[in-house]
Protein backbone atom coordinates (compact mmCIF):
# COMPACT_ATOMS: atom_id res chain seq x y z
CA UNK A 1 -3.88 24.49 10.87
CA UNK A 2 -1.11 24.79 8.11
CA UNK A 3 1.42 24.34 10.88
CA UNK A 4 0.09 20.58 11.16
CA UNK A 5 0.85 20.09 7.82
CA UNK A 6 3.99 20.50 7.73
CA UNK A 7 5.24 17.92 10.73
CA UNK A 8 2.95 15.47 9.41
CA UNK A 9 4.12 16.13 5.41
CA UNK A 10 7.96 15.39 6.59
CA UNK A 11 6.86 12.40 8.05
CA UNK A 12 4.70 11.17 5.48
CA UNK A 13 7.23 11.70 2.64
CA UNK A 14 9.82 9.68 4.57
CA UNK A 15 7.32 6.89 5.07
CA UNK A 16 6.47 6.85 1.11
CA UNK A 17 9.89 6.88 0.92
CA UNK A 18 10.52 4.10 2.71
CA UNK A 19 7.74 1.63 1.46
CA UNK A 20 9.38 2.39 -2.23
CA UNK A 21 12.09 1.39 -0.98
CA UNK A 22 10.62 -2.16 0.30
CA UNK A 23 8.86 -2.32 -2.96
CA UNK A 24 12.25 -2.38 -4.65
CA UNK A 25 14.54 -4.64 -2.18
CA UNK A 26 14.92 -8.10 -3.68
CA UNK A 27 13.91 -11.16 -1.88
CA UNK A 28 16.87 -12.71 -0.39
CA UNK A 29 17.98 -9.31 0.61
CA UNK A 30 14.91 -9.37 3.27
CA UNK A 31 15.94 -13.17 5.28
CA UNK A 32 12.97 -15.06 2.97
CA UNK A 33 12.07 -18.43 4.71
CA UNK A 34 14.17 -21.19 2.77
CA UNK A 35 11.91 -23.78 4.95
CA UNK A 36 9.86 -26.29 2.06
CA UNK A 37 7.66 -26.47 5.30
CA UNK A 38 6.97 -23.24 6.24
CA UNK A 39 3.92 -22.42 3.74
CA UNK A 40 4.47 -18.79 4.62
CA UNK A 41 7.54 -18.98 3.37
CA UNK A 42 7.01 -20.33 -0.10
CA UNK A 43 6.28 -18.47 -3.83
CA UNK A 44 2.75 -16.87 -4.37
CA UNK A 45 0.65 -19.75 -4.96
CA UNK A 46 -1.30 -20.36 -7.58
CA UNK A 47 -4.43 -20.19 -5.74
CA UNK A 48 -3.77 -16.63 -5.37
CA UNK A 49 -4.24 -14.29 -8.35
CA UNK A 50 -2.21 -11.59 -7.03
CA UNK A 51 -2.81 -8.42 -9.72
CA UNK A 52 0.22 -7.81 -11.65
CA UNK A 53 1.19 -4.45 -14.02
CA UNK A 54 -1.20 -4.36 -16.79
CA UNK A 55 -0.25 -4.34 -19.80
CA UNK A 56 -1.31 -1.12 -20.36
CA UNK A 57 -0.39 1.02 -16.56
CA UNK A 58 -2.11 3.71 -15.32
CA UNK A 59 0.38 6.85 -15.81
CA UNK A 60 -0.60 9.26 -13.00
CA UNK A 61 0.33 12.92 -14.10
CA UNK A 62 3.43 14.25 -12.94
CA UNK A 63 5.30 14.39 -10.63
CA UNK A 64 3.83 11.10 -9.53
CA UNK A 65 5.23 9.13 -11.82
CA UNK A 66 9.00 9.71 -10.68
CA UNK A 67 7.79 7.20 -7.90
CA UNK A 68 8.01 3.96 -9.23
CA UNK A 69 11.04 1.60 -9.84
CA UNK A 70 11.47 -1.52 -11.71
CA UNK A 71 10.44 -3.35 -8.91
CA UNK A 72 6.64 -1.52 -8.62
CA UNK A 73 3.91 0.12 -11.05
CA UNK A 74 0.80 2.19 -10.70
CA UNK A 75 -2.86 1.16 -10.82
CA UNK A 76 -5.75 2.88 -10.74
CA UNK A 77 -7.32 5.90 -12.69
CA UNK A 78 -7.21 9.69 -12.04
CA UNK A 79 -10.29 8.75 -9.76
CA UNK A 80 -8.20 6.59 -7.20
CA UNK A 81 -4.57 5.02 -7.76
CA UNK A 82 -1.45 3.40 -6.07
CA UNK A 83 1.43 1.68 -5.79
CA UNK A 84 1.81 -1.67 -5.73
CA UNK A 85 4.56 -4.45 -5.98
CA UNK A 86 5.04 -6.15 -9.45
CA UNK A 87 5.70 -9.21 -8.11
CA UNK A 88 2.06 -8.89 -6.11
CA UNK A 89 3.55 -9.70 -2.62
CA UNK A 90 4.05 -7.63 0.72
CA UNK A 91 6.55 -9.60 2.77
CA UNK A 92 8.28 -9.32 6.13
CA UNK A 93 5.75 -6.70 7.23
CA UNK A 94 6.24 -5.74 10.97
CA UNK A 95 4.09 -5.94 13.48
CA UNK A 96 2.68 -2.59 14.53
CA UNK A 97 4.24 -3.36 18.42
CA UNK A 98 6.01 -6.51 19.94
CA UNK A 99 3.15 -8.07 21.36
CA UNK A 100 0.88 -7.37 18.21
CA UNK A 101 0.24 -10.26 15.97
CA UNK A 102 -1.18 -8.73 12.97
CA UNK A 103 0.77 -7.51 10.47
CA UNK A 104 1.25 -3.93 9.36
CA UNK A 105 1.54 -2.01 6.16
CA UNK A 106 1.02 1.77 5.35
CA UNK A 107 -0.88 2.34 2.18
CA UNK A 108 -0.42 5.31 -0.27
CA UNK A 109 -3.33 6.99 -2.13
CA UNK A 110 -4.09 9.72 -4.55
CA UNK A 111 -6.73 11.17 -6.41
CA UNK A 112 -6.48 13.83 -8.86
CA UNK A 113 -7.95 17.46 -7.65
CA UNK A 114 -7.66 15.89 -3.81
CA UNK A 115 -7.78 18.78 -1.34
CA UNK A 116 -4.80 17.95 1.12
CA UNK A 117 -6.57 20.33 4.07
CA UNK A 118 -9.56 17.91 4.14
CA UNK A 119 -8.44 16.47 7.16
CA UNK A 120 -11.03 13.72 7.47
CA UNK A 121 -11.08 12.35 3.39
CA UNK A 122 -13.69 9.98 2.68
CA UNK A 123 -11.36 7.05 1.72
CA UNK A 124 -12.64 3.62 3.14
CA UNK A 125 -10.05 0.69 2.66
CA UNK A 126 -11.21 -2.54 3.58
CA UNK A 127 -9.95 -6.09 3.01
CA UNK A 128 -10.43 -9.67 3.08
CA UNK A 129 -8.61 -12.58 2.93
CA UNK A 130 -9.38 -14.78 0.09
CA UNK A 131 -7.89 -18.24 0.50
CA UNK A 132 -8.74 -19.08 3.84
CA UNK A 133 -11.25 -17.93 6.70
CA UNK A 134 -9.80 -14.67 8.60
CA UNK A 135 -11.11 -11.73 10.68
CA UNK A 136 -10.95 -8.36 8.14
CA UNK A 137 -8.34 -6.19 8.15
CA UNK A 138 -8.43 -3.09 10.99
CA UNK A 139 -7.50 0.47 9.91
CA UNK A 140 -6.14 3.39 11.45
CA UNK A 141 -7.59 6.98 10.76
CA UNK A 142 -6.44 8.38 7.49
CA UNK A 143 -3.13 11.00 7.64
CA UNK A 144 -2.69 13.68 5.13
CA UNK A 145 0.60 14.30 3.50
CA UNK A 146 2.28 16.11 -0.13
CA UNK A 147 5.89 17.32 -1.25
CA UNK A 148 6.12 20.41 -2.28
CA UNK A 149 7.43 22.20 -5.76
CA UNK A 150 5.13 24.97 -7.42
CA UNK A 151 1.83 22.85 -6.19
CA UNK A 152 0.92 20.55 -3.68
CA UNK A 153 0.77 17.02 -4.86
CA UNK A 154 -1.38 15.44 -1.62
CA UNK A 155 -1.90 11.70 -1.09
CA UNK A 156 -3.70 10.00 1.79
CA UNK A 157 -1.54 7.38 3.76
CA UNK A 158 -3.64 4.63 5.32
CA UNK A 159 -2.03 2.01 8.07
CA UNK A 160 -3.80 -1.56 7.79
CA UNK A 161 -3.08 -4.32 10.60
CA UNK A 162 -3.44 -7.77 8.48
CA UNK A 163 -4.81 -10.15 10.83
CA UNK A 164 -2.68 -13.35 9.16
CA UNK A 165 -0.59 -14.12 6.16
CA UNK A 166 -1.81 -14.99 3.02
CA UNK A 167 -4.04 -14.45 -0.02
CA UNK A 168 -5.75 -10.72 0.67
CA UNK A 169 -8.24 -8.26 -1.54
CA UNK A 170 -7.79 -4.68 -0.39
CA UNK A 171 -10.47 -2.03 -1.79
CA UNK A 172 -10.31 1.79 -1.71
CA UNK A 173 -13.26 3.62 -2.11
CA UNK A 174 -12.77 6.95 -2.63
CA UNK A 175 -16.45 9.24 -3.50
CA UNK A 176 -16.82 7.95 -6.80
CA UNK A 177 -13.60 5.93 -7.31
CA UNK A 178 -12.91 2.26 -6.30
CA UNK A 179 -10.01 0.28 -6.84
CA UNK A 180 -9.25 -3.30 -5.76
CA UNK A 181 -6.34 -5.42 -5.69
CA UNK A 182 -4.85 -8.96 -4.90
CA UNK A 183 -1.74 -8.96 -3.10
CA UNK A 184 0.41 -12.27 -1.03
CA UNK A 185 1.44 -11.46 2.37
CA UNK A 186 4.14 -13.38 3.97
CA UNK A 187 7.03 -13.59 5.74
């Protein structure tokens, strides 16, 4: 079994590193919509109370914390935490093939003590959309994945298909952790 760890670790790194690296590309670096018409295109709206760094973050122990950037910041407890954009928006996701029209975005979990051979963890990520009527989000079976120094450090990646843009609330449940956010999707 450890030889499927190790495929799947390589990938999952790259993928982490990857959506750091979206958390931390500016706007107008990504082709934003100037459009005043196209609502999708447009600031987070007030309506929307996307959650924003606290004022006191969650510092996950290390190495964890070498993750963030200016541009993101940790939330949760040792129970359940991630990473999230501090400006509270997810924009220009893909779509998960050409003909798909929801949107797609890989999520990143840990949990202190997690056991990265538990290859079904019972993490449950849901989400609704909280300005306007939509069908939930769908989610893929969770993948396993850690970097490697003297330990393990495991976290659970989770890939969501958002149905439509806008307002969402996206909930991890993790045994006996939770952890909710708010978070703008557009273009």
């Amino acid at each position: 079994m450890k030889s499927h760890v190790l495929p799947l670790t390589i990938i999952s790194l790259l993928a982490l590193i990857c959506f750091v690296a979206t958390l931390q590309t500016p706007r107008s670096a990504r082709g934003a919509s100037q459009s005043p018409r196209d609502p999708v295109g447009k600031e987070v709206p007030e309506s929307c109370s996307v959650t924003r760094p606290p004022a006191r973050p969650f510092v996950p122990p290390l190495p964890y914390a070498i993750l963030t950037g200016p541009n993101s910041f940790w939330l949760g407890t040792e129970k359940l935490w991630t990473l999230l954009p501090a400006d509270g928006t997810w924009k220009g996701l893909p779509h998960y093939t050409p003909t798909d029209t929801a949107f797609r975005q890989k999520l990143f979990w840990w949990r202190e003590g997690y056991d990265l051979h538990n290859y079904q963890p019972p993490l449950k990520v849901t989400g609704k959309r909280l300005d306007s009527p939509a069908p939930p989000l769908a989610t893929d079976e969770h993948a396993n994945g850690s970097w490697t120094d003297d330990r393990d450090h495991p976290f659970i990646v989770v890939g969501i298909d958002i149905p439509t843009l806008g307002c969402w609330k996206i909930t991890g449940r993790f045994e006996n952790g939770e952890l909710s956010y708010v978070v703008w999707v557009t273009q």
